[in-house]
Protein backbone atom coordinates (compact mmCIF):
# COMPACT_ATOMS: atom_id res chain seq x y z
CA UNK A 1 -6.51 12.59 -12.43
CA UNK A 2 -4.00 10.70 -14.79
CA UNK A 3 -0.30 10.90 -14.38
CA UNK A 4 1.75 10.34 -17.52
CA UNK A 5 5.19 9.37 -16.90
CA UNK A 6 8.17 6.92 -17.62
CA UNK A 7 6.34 5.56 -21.04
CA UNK A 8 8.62 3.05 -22.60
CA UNK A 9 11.27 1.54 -20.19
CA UNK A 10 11.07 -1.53 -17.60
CA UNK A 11 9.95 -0.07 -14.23
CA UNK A 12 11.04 -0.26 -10.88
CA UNK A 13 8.29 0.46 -8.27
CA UNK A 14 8.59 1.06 -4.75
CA UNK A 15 5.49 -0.05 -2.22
CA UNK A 16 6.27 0.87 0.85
CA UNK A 17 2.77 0.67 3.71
CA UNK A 18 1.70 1.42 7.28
CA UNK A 19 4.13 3.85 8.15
CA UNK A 20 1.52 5.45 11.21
CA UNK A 21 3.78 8.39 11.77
CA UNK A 22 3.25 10.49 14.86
CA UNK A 23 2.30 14.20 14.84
CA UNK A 24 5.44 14.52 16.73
CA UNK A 25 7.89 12.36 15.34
CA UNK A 26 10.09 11.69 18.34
CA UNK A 27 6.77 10.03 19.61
CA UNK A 28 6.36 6.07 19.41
CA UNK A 29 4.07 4.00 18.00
CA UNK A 30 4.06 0.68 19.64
CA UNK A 31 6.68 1.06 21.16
CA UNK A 32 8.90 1.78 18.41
CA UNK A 33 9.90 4.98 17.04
CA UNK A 34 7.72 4.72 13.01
CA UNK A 35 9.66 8.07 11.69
CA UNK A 36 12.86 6.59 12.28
CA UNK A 37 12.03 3.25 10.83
CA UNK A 38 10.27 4.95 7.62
CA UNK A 39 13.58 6.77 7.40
CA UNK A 40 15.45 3.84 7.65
CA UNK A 41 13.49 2.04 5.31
CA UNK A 42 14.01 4.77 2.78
CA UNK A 43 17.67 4.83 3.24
CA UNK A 44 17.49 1.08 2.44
CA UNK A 45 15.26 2.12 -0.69
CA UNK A 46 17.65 4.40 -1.83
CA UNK A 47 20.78 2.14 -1.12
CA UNK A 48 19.18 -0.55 -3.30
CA UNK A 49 17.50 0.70 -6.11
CA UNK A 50 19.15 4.86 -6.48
CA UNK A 51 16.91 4.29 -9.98
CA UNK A 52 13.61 3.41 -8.85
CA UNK A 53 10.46 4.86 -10.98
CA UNK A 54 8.52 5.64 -8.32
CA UNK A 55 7.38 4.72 -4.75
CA UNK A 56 3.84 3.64 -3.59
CA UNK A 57 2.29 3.90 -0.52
CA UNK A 58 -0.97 2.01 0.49
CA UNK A 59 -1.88 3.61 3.50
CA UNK A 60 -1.97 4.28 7.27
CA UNK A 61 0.41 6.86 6.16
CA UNK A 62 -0.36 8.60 9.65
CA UNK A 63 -1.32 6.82 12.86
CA UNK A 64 -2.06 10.53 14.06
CA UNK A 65 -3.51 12.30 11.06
CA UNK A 66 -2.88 15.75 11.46
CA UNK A 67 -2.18 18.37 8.96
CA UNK A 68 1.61 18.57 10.01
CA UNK A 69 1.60 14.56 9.97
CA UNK A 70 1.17 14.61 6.10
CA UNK A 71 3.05 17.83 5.51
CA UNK A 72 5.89 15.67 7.30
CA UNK A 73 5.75 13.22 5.42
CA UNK A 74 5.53 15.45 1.78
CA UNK A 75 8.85 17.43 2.89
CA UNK A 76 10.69 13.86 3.54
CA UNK A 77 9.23 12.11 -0.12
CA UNK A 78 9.87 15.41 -2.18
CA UNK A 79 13.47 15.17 -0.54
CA UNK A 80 13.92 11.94 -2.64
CA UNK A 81 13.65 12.96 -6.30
CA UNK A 82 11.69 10.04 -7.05
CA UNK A 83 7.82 10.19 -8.02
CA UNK A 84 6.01 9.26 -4.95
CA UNK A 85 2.01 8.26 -4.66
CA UNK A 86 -0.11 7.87 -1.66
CA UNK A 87 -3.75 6.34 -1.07
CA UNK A 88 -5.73 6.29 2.43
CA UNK A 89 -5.45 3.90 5.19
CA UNK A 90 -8.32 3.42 8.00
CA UNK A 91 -6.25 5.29 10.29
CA UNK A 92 -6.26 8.51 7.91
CA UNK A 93 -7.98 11.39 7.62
CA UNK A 94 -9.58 12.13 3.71
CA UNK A 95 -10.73 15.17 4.89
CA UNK A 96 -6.66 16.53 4.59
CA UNK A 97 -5.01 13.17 3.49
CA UNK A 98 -3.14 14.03 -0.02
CA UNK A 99 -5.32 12.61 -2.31
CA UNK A 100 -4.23 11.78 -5.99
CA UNK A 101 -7.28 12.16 -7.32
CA UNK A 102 -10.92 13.42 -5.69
CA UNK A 103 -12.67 10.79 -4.12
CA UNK A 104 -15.08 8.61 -5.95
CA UNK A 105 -12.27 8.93 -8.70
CA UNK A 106 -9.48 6.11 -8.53
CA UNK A 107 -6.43 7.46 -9.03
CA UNK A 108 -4.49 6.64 -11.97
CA UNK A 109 -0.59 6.48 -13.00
CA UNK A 110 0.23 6.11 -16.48
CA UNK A 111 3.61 4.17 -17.05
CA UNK A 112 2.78 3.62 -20.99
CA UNK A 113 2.06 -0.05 -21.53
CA UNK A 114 1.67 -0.11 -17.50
CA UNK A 115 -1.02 1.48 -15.46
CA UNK A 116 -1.58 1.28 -11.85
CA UNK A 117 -4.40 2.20 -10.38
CA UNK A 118 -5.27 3.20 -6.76
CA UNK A 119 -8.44 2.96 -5.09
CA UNK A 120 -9.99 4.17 -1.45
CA UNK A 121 -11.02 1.37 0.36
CA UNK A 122 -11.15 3.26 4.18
CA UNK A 123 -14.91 4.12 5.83
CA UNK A 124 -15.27 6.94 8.24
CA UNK A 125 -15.37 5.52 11.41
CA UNK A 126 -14.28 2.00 10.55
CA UNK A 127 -11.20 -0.37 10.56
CA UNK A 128 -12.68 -2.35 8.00
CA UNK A 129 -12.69 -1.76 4.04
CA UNK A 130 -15.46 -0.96 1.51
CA UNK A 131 -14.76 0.25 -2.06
CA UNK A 132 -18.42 2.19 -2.60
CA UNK A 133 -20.28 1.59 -5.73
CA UNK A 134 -19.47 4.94 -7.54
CA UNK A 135 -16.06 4.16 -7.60
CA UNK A 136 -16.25 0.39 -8.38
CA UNK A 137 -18.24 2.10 -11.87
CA UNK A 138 -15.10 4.23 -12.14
CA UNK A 139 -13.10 1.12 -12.65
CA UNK A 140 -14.63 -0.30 -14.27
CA UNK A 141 -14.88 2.29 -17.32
CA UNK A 142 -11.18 2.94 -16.55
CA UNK A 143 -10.52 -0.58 -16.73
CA UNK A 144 -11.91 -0.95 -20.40
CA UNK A 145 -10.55 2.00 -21.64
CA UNK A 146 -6.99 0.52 -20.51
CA UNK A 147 -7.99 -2.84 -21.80
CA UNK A 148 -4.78 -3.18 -24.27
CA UNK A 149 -2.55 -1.87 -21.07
CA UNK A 150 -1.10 -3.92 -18.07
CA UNK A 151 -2.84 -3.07 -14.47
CA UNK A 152 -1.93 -3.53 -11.28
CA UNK A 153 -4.27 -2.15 -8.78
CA UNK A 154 -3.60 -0.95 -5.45
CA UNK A 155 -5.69 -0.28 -2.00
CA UNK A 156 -5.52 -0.54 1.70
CA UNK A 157 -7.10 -3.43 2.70
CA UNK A 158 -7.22 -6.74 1.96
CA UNK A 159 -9.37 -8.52 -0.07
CA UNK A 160 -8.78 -12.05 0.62
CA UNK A 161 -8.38 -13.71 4.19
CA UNK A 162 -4.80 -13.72 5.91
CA UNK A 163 -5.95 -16.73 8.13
CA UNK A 164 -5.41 -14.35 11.10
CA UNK A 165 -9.03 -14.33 12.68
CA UNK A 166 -8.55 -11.09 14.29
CA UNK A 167 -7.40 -9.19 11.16
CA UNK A 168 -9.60 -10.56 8.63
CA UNK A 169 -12.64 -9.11 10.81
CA UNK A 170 -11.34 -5.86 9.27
CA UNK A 171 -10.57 -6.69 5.87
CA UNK A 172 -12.15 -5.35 2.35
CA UNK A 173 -15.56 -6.68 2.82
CA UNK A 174 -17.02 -6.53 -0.81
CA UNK A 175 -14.30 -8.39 -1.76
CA UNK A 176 -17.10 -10.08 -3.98
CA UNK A 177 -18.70 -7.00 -5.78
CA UNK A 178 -14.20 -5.84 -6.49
CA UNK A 179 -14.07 -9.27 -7.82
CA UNK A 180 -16.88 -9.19 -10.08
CA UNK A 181 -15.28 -6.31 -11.52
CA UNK A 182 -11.94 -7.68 -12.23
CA UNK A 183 -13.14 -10.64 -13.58
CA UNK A 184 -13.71 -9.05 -17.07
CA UNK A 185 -10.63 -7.72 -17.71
CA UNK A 186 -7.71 -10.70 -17.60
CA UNK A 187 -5.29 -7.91 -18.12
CA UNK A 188 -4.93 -7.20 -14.20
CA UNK A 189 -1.79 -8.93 -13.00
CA UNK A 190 -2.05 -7.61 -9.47
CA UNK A 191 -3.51 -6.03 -6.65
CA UNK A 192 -0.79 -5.18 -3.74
CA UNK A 193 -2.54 -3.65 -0.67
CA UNK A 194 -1.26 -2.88 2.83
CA UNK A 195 -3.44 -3.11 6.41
CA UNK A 196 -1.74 -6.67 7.64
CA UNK A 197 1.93 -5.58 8.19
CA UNK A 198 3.16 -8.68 6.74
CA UNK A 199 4.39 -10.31 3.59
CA UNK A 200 1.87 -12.52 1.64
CA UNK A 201 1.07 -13.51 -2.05
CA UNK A 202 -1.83 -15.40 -2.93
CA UNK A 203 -3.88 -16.24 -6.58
CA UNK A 204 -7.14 -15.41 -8.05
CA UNK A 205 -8.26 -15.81 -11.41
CA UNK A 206 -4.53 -15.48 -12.32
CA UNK A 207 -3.95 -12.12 -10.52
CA UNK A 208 -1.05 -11.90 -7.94
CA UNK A 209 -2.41 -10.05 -4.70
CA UNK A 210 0.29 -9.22 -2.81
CA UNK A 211 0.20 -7.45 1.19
CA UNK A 212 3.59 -5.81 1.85
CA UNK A 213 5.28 -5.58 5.25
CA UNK A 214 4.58 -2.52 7.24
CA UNK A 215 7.71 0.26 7.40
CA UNK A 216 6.83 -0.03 11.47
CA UNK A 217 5.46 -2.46 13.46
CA UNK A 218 5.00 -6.43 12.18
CA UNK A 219 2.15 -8.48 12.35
CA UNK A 220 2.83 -12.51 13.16
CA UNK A 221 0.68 -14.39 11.02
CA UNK A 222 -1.73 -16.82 11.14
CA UNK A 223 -3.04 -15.67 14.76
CA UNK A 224 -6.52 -16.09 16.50
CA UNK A 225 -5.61 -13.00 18.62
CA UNK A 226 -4.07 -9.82 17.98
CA UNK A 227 0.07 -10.89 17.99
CA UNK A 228 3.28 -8.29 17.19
CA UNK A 229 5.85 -9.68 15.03
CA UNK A 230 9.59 -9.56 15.50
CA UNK A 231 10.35 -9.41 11.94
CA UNK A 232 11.97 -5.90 10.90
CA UNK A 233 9.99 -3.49 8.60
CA UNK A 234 10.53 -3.83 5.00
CA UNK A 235 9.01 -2.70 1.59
CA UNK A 236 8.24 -4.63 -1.79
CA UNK A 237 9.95 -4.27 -5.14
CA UNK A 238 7.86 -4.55 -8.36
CA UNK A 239 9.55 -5.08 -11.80
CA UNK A 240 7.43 -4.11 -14.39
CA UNK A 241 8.82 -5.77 -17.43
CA UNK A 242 7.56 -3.84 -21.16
CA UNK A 243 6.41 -7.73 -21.95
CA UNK A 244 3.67 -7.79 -18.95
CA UNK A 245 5.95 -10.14 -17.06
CA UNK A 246 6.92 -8.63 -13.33
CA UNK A 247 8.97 -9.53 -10.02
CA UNK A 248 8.16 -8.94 -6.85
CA UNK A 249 10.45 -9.68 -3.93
CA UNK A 250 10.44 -8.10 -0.26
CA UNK A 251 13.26 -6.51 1.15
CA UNK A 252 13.05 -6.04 5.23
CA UNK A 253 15.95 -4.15 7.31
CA UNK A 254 19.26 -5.87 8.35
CA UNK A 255 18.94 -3.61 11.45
CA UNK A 256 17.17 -5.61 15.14
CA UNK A 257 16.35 -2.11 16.08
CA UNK A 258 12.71 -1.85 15.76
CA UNK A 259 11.43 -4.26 17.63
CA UNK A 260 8.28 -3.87 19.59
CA UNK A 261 6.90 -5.32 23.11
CA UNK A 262 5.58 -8.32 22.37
CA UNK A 263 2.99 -8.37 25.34
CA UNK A 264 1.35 -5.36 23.60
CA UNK A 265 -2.37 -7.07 22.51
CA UNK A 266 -3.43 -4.00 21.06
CA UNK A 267 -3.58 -0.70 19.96
């Protein structure tokens, strides 16, 4: 499915990530309340940029992924008047989670000499990431059919180590086959993904790939074990410039109020 939209201006885009909201939503998560944070974090959204293009989210939308977890969720974006997009985490459920597009298609947003494109990378069953082979062959005929456009691509996991030995077990693990894939098109200027609750930025080939803090709980880097973060919950801004140039910057809550147990090791 293709979404046309927004074709000739510079863009403001939203991600936001990892919101794991609750069936109930007075329920916590970690010790923290993750509706109110997501709430606050969209207030902050708002405050900021009241003319953003759109918002992104790159999964763990629900960290109990019921049917009136996501319809939750729909009632607060559609609230916002601003074009909102959503791929799967490892903690949701495809069978109900609000797909853009069916699955082994990636799904596609058309912002005229921008595209992003969004791709599944959650197994059944698993915390780790795979992005199957039918839908690496869907990107890459989308990918040369976009071939005079700018990409950014976008999926839950991450593809590259975060040095944190416990997290990287459950990263994207054919990072390699992706790669091969993206190799052939130097037109991709980034891939921002989700799954690590913290803000990081490192380079392949020339593309940006960017994880995004989590709009609940924070994960310290560059730990052996599982660790909790006292860092509030934030977002990332992308400016899409009409030249191919962008900006990205992360924006975290002023607010001390969500912060977690730090003697949790787990969850």
């Amino acid at each position: 499915m293709i979404v046309s939209d927004f074709i000739t201006q510079d863009k403001i885009i939203i991600q936001i990530t990892d919101t794991h909201l609750m069936a109930d939503p007075n329920d916590c998560f970690v010790t923290i309340n993750p509706e109110r944070s997501f709430h606050a974090v969209l207030q902050d959204i708002q405050r900021r940029y009241p003319q953003a293009d759109m918002i992104l989210h790159t999964g763990d939308l629900a960290q109990e992924a019921c049917p009136e977890t996501y319809a939750r969720y729909l009632a607060t974006m559609q609230q916002l008047s601003i074009a909102f997009y959503q791929l799967p985490g490892n903690h949701d459920d495809m069978r109900i989670f609000p797909l853009l597009s069916p699955h082994p298609m990636p799904g596609h947003i058309d912002l005229g000499i921008w595209q992003i494109i969004m791709l599944n990378s959650p197994v059944a069953g698993q915390v780790d990431g795979w992005i199957d082979a039918q839908q690496l062959l869907h990107l890459q005929k989308l990918l040369t059919t976009l071939k005079h456009k700018y990409i950014i691509l976008a999926c839950h996991h991450h593809p590259f180590d975060m040095h944190s030995n416990w997290i990287d077990q459950h990263k994207l693990k054919n990072t390699a086959a992706l790669a091969q894939v993206m190799a052939a098109h130097t037109n991709i200027k980034a891939l921002v993904c989700g799954h690590v609750h913290q803000e990081s930025c490192s380079i392949w080939n020339k593309v940006q790939f960017l994880s995004t803090p989590a709009t609940s709980v924070q994960f310290k880097p560059h730990q052996y074990d599982f660790a909790l973060d006292l860092c509030a919950p934030g977002y990332r801004v992308l400016r899409l410039q009409h030249n191919g140039q962008f900006s990205s910057e992360v924006h975290r809550l002023e607010s001390n109020e969500f912060q977690p147990n730090l003697e949790i090791s787990g969850y």
